[in-house]
PDB file of N, CA and C in Angstrom:
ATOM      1  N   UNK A   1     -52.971 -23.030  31.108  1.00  0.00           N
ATOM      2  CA  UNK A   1     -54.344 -23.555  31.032  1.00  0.00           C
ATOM      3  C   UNK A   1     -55.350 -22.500  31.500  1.00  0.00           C
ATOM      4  N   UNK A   2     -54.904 -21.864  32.762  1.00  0.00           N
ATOM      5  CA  UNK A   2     -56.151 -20.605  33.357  1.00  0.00           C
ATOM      6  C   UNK A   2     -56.416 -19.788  32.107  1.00  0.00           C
ATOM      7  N   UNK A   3     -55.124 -19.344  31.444  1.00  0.00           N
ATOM      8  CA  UNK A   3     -55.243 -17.959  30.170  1.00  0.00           C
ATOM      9  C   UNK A   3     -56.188 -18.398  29.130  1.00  0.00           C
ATOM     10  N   UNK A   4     -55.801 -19.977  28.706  1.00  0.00           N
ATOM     11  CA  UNK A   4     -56.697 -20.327  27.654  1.00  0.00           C
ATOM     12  C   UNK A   4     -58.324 -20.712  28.379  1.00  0.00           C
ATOM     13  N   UNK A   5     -58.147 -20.714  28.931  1.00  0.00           N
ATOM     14  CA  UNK A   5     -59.406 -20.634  29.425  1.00  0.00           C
ATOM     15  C   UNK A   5     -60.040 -19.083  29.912  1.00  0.00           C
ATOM     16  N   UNK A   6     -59.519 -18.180  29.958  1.00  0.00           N
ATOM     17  CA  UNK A   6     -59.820 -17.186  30.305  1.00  0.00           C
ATOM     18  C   UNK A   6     -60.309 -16.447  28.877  1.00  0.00           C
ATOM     19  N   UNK A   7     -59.158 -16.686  27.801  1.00  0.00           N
ATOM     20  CA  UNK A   7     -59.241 -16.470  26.670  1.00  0.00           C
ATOM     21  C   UNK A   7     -60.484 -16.904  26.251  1.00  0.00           C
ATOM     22  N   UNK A   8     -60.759 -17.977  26.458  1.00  0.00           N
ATOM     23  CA  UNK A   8     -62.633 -18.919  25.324  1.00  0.00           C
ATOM     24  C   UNK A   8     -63.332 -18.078  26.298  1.00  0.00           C
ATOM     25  N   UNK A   9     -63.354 -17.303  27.638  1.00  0.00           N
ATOM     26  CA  UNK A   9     -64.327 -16.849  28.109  1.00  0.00           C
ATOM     27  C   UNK A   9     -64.143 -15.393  27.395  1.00  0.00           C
ATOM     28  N   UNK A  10     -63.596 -14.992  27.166  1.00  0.00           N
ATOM     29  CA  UNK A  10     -63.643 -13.636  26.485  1.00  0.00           C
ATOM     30  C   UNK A  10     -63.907 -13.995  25.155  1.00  0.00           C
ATOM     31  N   UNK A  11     -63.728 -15.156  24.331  1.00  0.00           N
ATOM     32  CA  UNK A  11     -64.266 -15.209  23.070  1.00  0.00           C
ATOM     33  C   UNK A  11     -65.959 -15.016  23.194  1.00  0.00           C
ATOM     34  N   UNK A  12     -66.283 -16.293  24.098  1.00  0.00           N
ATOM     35  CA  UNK A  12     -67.176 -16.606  24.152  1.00  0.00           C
ATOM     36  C   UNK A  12     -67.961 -15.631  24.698  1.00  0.00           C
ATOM     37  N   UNK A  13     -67.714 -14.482  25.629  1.00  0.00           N
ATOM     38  CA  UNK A  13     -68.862 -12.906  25.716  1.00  0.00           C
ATOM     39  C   UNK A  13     -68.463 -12.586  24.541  1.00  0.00           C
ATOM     40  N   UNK A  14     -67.477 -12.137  23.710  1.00  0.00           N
ATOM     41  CA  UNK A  14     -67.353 -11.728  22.393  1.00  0.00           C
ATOM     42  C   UNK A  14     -68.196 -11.879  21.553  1.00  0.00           C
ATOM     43  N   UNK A  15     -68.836 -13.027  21.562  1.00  0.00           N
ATOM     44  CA  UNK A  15     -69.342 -13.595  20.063  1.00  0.00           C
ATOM     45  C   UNK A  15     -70.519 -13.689  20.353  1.00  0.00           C
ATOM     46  N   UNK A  16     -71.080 -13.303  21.773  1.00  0.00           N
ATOM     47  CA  UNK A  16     -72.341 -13.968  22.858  1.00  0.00           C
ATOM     48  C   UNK A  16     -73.326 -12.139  22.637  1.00  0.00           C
ATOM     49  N   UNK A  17     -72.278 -10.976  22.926  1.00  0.00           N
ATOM     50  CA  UNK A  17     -72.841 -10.003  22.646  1.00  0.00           C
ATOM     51  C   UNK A  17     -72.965  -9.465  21.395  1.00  0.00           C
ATOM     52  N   UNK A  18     -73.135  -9.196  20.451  1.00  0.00           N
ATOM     53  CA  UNK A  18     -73.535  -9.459  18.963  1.00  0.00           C
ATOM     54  C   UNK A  18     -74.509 -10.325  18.668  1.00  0.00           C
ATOM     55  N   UNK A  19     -74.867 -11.717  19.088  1.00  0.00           N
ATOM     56  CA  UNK A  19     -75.876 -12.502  18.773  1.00  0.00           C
ATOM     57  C   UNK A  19     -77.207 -12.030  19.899  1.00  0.00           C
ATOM     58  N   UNK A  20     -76.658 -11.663  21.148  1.00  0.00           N
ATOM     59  CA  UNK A  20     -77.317 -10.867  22.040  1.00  0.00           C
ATOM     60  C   UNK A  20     -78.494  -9.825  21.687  1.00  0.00           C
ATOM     61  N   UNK A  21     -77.378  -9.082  20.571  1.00  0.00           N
ATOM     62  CA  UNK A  21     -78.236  -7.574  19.882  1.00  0.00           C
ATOM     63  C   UNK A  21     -78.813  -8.494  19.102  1.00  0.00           C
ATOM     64  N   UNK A  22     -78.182  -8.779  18.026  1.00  0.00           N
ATOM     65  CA  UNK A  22     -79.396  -9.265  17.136  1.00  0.00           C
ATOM     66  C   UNK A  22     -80.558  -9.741  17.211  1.00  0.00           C
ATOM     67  N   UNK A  23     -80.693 -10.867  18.381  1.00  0.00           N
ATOM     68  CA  UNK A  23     -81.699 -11.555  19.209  1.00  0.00           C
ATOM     69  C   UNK A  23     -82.684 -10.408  19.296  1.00  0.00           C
ATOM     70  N   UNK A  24     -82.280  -9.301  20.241  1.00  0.00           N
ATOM     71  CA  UNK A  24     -83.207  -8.292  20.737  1.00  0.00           C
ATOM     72  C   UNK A  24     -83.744  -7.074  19.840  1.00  0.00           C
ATOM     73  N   UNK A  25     -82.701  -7.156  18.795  1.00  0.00           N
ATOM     74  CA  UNK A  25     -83.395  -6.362  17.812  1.00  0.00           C
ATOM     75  C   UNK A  25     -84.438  -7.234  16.763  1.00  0.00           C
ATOM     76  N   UNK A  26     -84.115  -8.101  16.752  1.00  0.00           N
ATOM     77  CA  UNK A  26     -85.102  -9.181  16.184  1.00  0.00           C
ATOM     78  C   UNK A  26     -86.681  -9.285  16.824  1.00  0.00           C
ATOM     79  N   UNK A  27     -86.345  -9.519  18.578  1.00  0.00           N
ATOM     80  CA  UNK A  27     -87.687  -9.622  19.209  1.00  0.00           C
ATOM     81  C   UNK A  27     -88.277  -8.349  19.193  1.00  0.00           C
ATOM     82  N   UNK A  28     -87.256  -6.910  18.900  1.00  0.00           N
ATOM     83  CA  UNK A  28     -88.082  -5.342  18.929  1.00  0.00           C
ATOM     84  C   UNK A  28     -88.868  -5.477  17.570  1.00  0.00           C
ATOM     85  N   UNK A  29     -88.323  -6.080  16.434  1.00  0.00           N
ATOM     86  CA  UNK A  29     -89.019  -5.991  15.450  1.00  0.00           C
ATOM     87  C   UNK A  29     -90.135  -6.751  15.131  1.00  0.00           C
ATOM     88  N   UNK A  30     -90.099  -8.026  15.494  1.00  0.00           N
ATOM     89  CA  UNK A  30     -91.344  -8.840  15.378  1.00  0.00           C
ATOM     90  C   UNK A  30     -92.533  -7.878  16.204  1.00  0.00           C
ATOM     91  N   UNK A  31     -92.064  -7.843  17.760  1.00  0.00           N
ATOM     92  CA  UNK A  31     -93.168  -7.241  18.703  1.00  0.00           C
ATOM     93  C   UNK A  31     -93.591  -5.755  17.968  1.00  0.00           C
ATOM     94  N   UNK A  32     -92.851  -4.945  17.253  1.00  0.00           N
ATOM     95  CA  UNK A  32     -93.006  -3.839  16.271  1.00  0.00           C
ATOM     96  C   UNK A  32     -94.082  -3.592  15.534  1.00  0.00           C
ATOM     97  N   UNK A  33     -94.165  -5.009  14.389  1.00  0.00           N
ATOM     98  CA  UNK A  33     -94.956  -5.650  13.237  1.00  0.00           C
ATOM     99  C   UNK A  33     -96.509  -5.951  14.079  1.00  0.00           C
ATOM    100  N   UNK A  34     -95.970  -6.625  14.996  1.00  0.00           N
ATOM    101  CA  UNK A  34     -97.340  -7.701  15.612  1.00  0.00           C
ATOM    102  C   UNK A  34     -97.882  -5.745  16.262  1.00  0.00           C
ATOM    103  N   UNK A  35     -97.712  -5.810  17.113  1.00  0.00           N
ATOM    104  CA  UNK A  35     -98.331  -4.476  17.611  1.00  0.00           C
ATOM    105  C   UNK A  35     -98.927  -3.418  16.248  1.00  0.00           C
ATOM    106  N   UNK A  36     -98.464  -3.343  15.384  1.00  0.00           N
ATOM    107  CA  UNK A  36     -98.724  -2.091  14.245  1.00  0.00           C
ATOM    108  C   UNK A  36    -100.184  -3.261  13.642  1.00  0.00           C
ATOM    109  N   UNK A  37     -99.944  -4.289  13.297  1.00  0.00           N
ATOM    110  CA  UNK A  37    -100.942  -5.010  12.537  1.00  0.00           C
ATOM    111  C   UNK A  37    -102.109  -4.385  14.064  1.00  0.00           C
ATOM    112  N   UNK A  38    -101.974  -5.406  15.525  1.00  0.00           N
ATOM    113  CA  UNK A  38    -102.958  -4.823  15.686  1.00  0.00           C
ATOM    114  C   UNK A  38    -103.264  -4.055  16.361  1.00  0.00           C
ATOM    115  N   UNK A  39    -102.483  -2.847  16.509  1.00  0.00           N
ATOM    116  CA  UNK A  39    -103.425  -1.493  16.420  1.00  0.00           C
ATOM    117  C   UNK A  39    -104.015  -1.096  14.958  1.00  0.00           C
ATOM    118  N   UNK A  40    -103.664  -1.467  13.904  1.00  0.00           N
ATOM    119  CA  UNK A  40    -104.349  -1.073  12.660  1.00  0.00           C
ATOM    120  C   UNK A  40    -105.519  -1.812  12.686  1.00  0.00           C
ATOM    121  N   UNK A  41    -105.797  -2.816  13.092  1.00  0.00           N
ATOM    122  CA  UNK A  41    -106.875  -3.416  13.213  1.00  0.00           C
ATOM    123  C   UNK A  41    -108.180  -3.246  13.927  1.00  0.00           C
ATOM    124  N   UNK A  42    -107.442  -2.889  15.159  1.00  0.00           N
ATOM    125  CA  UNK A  42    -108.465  -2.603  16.214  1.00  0.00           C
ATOM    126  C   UNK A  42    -108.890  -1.030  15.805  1.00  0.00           C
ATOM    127  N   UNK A  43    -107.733  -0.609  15.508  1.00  0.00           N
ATOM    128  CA  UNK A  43    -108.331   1.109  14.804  1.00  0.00           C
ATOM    129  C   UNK A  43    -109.175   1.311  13.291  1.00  0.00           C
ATOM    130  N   UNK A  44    -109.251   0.133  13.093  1.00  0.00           N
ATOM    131  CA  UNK A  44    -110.390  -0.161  11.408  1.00  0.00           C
ATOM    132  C   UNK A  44    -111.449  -0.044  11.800  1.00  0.00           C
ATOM    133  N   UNK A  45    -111.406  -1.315  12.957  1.00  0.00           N
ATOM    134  CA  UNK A  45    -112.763  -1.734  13.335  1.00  0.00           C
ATOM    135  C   UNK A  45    -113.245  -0.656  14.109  1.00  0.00           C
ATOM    136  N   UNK A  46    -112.630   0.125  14.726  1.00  0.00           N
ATOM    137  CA  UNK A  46    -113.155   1.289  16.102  1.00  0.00           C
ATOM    138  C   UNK A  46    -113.598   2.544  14.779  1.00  0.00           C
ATOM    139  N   UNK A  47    -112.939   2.306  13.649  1.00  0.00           N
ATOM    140  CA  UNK A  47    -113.421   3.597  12.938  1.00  0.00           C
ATOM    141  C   UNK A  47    -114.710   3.095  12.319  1.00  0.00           C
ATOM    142  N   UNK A  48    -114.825   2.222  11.463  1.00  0.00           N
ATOM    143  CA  UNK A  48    -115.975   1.326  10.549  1.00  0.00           C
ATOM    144  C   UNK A  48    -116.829   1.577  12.131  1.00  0.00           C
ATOM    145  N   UNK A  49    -116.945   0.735  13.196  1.00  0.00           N
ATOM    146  CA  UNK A  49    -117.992   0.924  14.074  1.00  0.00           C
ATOM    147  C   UNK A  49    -118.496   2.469  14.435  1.00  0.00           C
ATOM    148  N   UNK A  50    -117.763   3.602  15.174  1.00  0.00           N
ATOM    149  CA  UNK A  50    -117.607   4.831  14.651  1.00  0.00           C
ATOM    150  C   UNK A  50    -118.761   5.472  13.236  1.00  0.00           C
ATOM    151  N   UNK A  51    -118.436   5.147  12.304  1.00  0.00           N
ATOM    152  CA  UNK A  51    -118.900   5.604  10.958  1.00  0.00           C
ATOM    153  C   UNK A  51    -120.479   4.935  11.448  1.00  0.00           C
ATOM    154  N   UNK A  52    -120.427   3.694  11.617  1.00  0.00           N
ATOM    155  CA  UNK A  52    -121.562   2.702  11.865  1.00  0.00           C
ATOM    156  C   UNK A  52    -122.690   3.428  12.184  1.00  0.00           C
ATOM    157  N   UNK A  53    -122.411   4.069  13.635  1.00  0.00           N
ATOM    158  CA  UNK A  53    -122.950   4.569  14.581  1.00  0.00           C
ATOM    159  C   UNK A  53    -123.604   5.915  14.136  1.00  0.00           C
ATOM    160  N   UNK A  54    -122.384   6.792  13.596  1.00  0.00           N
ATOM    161  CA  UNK A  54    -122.682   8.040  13.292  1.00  0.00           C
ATOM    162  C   UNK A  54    -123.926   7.989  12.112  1.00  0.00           C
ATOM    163  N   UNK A  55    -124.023   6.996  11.054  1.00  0.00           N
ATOM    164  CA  UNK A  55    -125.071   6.900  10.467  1.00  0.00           C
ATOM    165  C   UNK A  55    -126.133   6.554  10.625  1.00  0.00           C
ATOM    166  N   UNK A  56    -125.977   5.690  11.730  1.00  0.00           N
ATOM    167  CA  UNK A  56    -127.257   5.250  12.319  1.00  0.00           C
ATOM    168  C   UNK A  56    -128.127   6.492  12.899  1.00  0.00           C
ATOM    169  N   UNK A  57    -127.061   7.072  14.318  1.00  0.00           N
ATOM    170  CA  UNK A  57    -127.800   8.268  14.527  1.00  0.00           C
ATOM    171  C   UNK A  57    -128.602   9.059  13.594  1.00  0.00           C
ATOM    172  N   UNK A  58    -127.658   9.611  12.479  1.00  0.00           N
ATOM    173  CA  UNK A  58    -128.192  10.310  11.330  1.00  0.00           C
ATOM    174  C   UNK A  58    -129.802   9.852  11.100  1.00  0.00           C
ATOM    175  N   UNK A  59    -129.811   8.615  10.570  1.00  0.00           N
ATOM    176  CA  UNK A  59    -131.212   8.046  10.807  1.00  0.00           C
ATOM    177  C   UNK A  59    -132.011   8.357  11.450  1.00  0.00           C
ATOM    178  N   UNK A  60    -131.399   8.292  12.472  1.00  0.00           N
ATOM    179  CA  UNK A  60    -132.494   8.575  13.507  1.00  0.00           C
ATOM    180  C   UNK A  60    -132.946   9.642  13.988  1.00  0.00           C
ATOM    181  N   UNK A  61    -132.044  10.468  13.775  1.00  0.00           N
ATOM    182  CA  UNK A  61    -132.588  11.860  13.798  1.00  0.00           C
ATOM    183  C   UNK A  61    -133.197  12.853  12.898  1.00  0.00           C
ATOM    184  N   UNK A  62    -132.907  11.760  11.651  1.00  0.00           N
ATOM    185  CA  UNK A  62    -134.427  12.211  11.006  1.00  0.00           C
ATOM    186  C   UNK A  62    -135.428  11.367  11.084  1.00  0.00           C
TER     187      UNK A  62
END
């Protein structure tokens, strides 16, 4: 009885580390996606505002 029970505990890390990785490569990739959207975003808007600005000046300095 101890072995078979010792045994489902070694299945059970067995089968526990593999779903483990996947899990965490899963949460690296979502957090991956979400982060790239927004830094692309916040870096649109920081450039468009940027451009904004620089033309305005232009204006104004003539």
């Amino acid at each position: 009885m101890i072995i078979f029970i010792i045994s489902l505990s070694k299945l059970v890390m067995l089968s526990v580390v593999p779903m483990g990785l996947v899990y965490v490569s899963l949460r690296a990739v979502i957090w991956a996606f979400a982060f790239v959207s927004r830094a692309r975003r916040v870096f649109s808007k920081d450039y468009s505002r940027r451009r904004g600005y620089r033309r305005l000046n232009r204006e104004n300095i003539r």
